[in-house]
C-alpha atoms as a PDB file:
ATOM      1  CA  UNK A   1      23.386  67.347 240.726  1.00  0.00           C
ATOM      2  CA  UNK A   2      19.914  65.893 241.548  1.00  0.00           C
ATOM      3  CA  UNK A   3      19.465  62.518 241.216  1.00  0.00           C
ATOM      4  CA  UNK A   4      16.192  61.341 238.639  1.00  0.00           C
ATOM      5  CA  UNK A   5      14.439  60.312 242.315  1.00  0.00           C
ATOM      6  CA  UNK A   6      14.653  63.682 243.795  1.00  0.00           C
ATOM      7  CA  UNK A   7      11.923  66.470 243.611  1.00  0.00           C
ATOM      8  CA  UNK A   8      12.930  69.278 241.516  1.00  0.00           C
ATOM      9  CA  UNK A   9      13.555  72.320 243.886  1.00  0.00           C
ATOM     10  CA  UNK A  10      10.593  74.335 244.816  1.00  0.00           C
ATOM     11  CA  UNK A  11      10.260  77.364 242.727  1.00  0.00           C
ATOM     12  CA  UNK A  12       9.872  80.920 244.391  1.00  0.00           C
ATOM     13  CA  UNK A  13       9.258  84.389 242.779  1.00  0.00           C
ATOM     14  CA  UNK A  14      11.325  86.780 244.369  1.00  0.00           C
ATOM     15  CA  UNK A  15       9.193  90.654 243.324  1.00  0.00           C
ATOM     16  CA  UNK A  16      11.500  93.215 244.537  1.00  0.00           C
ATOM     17  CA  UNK A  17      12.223  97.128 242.446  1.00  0.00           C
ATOM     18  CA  UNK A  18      15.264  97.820 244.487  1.00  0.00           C
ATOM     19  CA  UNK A  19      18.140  95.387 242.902  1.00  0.00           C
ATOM     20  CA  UNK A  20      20.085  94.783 246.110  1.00  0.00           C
ATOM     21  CA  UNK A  21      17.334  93.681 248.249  1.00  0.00           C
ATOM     22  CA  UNK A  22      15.810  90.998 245.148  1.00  0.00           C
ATOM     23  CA  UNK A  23      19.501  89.964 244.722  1.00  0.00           C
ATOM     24  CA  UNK A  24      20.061  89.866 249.071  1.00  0.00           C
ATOM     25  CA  UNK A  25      16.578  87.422 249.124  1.00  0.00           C
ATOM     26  CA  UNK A  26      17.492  85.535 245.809  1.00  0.00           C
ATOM     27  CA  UNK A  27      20.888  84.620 247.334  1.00  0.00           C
ATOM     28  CA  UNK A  28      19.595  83.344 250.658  1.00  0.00           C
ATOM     29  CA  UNK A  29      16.702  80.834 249.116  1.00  0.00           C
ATOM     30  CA  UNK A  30      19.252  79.804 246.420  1.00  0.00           C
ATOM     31  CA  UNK A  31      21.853  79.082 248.834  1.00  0.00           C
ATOM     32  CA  UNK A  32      18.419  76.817 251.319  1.00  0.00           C
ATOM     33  CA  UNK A  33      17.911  74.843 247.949  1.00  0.00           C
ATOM     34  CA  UNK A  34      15.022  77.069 246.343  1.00  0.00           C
ATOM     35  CA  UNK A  35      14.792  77.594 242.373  1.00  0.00           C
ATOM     36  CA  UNK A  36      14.298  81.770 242.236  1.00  0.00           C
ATOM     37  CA  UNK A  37      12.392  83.664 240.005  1.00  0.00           C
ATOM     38  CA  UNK A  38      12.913  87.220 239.745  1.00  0.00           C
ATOM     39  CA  UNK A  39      10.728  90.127 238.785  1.00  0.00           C
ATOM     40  CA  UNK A  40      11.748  94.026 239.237  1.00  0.00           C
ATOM     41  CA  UNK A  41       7.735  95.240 239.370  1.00  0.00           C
ATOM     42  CA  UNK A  42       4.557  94.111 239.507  1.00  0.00           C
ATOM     43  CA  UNK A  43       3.324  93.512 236.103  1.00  0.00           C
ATOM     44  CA  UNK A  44       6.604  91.365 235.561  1.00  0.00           C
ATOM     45  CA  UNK A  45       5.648  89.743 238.848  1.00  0.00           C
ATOM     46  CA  UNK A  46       2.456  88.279 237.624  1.00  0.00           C
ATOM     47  CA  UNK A  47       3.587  87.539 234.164  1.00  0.00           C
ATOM     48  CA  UNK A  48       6.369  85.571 235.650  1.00  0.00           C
ATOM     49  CA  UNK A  49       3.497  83.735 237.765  1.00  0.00           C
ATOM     50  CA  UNK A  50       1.718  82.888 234.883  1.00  0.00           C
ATOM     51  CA  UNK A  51       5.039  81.541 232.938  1.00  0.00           C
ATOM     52  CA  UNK A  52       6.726  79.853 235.951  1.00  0.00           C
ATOM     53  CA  UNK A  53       3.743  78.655 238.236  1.00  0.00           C
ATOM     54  CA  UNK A  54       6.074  79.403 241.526  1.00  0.00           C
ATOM     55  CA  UNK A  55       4.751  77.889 244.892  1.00  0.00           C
ATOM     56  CA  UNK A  56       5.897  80.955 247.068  1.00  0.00           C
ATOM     57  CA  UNK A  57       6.069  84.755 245.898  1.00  0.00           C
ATOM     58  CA  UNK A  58       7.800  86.959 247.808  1.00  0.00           C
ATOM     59  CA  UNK A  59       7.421  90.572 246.959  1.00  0.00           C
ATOM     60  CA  UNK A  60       7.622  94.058 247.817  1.00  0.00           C
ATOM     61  CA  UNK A  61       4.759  96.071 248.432  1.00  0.00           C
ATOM     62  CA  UNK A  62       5.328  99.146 246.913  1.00  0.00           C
ATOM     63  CA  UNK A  63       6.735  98.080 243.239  1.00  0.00           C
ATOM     64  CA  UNK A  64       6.282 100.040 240.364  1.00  0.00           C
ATOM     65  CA  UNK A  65       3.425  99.234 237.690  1.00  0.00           C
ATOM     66  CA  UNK A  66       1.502  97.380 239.874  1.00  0.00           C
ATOM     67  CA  UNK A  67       1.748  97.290 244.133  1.00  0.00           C
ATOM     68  CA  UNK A  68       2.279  93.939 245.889  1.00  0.00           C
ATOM     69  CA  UNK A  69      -0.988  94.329 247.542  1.00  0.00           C
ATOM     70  CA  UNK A  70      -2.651  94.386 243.350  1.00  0.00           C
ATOM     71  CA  UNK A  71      -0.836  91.413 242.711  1.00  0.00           C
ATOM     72  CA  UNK A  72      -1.865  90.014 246.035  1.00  0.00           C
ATOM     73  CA  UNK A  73      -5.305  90.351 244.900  1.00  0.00           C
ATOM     74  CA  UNK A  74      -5.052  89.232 241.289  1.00  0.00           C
ATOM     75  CA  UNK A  75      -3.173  86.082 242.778  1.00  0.00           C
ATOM     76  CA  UNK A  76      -6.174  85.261 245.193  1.00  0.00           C
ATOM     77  CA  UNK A  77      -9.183  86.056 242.748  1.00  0.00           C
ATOM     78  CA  UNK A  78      -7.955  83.156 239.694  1.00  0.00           C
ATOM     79  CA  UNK A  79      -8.099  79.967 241.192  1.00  0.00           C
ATOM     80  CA  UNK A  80      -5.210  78.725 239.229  1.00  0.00           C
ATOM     81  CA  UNK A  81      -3.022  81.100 241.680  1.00  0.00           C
ATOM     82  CA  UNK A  82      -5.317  81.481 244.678  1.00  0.00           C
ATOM     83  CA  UNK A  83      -2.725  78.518 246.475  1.00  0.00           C
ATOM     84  CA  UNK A  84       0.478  80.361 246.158  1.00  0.00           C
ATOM     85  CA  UNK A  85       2.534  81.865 249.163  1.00  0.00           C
ATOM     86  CA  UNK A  86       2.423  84.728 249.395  1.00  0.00           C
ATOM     87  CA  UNK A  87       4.953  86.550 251.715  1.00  0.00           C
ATOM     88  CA  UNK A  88       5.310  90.566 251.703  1.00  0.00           C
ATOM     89  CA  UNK A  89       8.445  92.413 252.740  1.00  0.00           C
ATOM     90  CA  UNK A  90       7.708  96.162 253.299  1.00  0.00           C
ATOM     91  CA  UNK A  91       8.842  99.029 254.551  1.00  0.00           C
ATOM     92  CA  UNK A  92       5.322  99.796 255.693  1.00  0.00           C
ATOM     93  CA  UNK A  93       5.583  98.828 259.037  1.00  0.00           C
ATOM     94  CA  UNK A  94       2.322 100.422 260.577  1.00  0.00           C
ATOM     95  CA  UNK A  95       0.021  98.081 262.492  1.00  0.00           C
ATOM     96  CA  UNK A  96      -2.466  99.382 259.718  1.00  0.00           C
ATOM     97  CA  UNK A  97       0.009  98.426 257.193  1.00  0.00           C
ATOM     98  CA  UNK A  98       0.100  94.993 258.244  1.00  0.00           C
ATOM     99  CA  UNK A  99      -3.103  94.184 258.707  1.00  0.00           C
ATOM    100  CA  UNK A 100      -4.500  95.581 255.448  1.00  0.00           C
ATOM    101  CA  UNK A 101      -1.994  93.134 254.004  1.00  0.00           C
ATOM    102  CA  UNK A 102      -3.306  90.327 255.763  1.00  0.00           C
ATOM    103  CA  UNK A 103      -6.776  91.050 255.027  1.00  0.00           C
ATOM    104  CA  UNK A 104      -5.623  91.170 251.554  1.00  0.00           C
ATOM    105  CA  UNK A 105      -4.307  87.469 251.709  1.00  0.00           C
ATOM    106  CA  UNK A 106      -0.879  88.253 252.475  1.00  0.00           C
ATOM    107  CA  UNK A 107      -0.165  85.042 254.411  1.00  0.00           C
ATOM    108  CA  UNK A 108       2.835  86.327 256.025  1.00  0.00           C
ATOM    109  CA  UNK A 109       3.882  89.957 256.333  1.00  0.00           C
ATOM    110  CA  UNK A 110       7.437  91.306 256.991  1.00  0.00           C
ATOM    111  CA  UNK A 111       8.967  94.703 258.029  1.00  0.00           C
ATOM    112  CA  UNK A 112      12.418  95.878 256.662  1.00  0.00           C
ATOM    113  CA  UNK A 113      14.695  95.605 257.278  1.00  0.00           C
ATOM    114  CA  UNK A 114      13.663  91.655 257.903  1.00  0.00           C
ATOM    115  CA  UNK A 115      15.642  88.786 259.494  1.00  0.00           C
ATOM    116  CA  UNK A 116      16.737  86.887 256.559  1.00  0.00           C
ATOM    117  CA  UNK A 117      16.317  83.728 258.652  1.00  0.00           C
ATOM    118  CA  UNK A 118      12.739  84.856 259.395  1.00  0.00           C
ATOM    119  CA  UNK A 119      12.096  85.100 255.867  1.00  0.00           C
ATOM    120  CA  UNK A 120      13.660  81.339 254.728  1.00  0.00           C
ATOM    121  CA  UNK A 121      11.343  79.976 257.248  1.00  0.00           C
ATOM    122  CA  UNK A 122       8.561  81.946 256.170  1.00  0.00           C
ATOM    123  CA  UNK A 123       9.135  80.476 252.556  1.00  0.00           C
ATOM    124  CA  UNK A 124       9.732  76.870 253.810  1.00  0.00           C
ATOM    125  CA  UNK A 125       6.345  76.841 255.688  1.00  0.00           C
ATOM    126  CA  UNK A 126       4.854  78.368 252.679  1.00  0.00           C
ATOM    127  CA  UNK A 127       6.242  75.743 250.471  1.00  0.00           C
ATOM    128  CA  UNK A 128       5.315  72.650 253.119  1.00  0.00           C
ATOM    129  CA  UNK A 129       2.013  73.446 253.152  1.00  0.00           C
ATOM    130  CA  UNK A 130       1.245  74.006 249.648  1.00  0.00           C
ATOM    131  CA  UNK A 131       2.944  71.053 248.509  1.00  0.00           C
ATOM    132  CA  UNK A 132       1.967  69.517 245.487  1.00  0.00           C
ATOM    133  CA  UNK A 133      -1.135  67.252 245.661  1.00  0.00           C
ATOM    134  CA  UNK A 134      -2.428  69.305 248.290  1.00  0.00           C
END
């Protein structure tokens, strides 16, 4: 139980189609302290961003609906989202792959199958730097 002095846990959307990876990531922040959000496409990832206000999203790249690299986008063009984390997990491991997700404000881009240690501390230096009042 949190005391009334402690910060309420960050909050991070977890965009994933395929159940057992969403549920793999969702356990692993949970169990580092992290409030999860989950969304099973792309359209349900951004509506969940717009209902929840997460400070990290990570998400799949190829989701039904809409891709992570769309939602990438729509995140970065509103400047009420422009700030969040974004970190991709993809099977699109191409050197092509990876840098078109860059260059489309990915901040940082992961193959599968990914290091689940990797990814925390992906998410935690996501979250540090876009703290609040930042």
């Amino acid at each position: 139980m949190r005391s009334q002095s402690e910060p309420p846990p960050v909050r991070v959307l977890v965009a994933e189609d395929n159940d057992v990876i969403r549920q793999l990531i969702t356990v692993n922040l949970e169990l580092e302290g992290y409030e999860v959000v989950q969304a099973s496409d792309g359209q349900a990832c951004l509506d969940a961003i717009r209902l929840g206000h997460p400070r990290v999203v990570v998400l799949d790249r190829s989701m039904p609906q809409i891709d992570g690299l769309a939602v990438t986008a729509a995140l970065r063009a509103d400047p009420a989202t422009s700030g969040i984390g974004v970190v991709m997990v993809s099977a699109k491991a191409q050197r092509a792959d990876v840098r078109r997700g860059l260059e489309g404000g990915v901040d940082v881009y992961l193959t599968k199958p990914f290091d689940p240690e990797v990814l925390i501390r992906a998410v935690r230096a996501l979250a540090d730097v876009r703290a609040p009042g930042d």
